[in-house]
Protein backbone atom coordinates (compact mmCIF):
# COMPACT_ATOMS: atom_id res chain seq x y z
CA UNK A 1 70.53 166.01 -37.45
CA UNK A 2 72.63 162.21 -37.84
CA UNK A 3 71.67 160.06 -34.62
CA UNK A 4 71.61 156.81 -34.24
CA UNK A 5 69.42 155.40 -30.81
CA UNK A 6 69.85 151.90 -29.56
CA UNK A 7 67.31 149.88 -27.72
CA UNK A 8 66.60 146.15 -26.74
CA UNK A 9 69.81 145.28 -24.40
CA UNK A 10 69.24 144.26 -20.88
CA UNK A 11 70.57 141.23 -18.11
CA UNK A 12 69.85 138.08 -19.36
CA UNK A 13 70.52 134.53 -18.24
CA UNK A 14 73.81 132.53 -20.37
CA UNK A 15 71.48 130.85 -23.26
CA UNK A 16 69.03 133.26 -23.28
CA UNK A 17 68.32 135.78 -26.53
CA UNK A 18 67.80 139.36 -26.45
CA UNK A 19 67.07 141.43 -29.64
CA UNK A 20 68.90 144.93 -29.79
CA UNK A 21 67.35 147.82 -32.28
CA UNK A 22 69.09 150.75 -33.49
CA UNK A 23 66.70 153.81 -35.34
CA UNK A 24 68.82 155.76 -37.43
CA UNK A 25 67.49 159.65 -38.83
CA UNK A 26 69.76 161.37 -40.88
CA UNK A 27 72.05 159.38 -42.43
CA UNK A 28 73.37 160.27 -45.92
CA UNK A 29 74.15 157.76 -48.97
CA UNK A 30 77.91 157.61 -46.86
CA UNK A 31 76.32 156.13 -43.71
CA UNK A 32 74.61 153.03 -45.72
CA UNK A 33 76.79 150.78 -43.70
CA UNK A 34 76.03 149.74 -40.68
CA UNK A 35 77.04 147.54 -37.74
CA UNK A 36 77.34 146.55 -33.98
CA UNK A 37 80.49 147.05 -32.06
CA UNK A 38 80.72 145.74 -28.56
CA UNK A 39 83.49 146.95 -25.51
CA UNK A 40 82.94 144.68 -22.59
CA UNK A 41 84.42 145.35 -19.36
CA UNK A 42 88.03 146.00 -19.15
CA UNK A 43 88.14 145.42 -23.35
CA UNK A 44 88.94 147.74 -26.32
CA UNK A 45 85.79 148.26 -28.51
CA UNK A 46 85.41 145.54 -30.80
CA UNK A 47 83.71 145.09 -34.29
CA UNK A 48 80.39 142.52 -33.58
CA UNK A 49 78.61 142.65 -36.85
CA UNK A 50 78.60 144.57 -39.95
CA UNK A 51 76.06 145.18 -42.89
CA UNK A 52 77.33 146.73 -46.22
CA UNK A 53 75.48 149.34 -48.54
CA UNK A 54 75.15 145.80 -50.98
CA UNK A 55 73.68 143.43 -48.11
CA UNK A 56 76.58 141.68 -47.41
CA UNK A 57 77.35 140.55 -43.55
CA UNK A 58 80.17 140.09 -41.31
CA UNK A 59 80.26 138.73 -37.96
CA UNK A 60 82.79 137.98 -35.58
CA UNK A 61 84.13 134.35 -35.17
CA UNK A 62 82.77 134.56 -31.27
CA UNK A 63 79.39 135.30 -32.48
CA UNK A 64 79.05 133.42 -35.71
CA UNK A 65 75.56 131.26 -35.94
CA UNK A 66 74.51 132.53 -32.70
CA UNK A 67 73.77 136.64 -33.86
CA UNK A 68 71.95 137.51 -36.46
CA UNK A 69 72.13 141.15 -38.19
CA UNK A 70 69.13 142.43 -40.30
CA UNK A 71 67.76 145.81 -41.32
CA UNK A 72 64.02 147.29 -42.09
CA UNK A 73 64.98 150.17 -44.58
CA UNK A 74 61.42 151.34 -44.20
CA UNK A 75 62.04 152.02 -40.74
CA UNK A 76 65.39 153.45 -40.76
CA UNK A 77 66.24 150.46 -37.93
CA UNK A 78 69.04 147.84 -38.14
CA UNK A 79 68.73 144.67 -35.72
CA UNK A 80 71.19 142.52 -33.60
CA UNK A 81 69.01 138.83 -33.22
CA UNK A 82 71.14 137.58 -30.40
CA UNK A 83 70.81 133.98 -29.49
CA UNK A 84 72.73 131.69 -26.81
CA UNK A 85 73.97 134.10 -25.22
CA UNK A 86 77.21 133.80 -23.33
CA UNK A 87 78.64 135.56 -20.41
CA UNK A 88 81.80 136.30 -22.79
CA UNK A 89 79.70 138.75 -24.93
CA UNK A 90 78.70 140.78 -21.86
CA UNK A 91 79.17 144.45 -22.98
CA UNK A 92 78.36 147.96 -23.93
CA UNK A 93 76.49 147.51 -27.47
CA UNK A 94 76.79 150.61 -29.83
CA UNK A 95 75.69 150.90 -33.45
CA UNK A 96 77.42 152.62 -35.83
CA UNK A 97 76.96 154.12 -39.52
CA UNK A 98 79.73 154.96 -42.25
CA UNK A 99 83.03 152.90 -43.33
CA UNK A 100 84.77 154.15 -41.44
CA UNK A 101 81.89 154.44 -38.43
CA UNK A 102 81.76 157.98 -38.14
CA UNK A 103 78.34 158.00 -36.64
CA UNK A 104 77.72 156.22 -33.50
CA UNK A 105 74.70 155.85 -30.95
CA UNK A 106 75.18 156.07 -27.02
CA UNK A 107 75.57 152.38 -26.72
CA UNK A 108 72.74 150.11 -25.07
CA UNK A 109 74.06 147.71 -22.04
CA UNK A 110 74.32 143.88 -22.50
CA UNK A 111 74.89 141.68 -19.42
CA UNK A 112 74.59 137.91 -19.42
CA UNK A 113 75.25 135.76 -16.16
């Protein structure tokens, strides 16, 4: 059974840092990439940050040097390190697995104020 659970989000003040987790069970060899997609209110979902099957990263210009995304293989869980926080990144936070993300978790909320 492929699910992916997210954890960590919560309110936070602007500047602030909140950690997000996602454990993943299930995933085959065409779910090794991963990443964080974000839909704040009123927004389309929106592509965060993104970790290949080779360890290579992508983030989003809004987030760049603030977010930080890691894995622990061991552990089947992939991280969000989210620093300075703005209100602009307010949001639903879902992970996702596969390129295309064809697996996704039930999102974890995000507020900052």
């Amino acid at each position: 059974h492929v699910q992916l659970v997210e954890s960590g989000g919560g309110s936070v003040q602007a500047g602030g840092s909140l950690r997000l987790s996602c454990t993943a069970s299930g995933l085959t060899s065409d779910e090794a990439d991963m990443g964080w997609y974000r839909q704040g209110p009123g927004n389309p979902c929106e592509l965060v940050s993104y970790v290949s099957r080779d360890g290579s990263t992508y983030y989003a210009d809004s987030v760049k040097g603030r977010f930080t995304i890691s894995q622990d293989e061991a552990a089947n869980t992939l991280y969000l390190q989210m620093n300075s926080l703005k209100f602009e990144v307010t949001g639903l936070y879902y992970c996702a697995a596969g390129d295309p993300a064809n697996v996704w978790g039930q999102g974890t909320q995000v507020t900052v104020s």
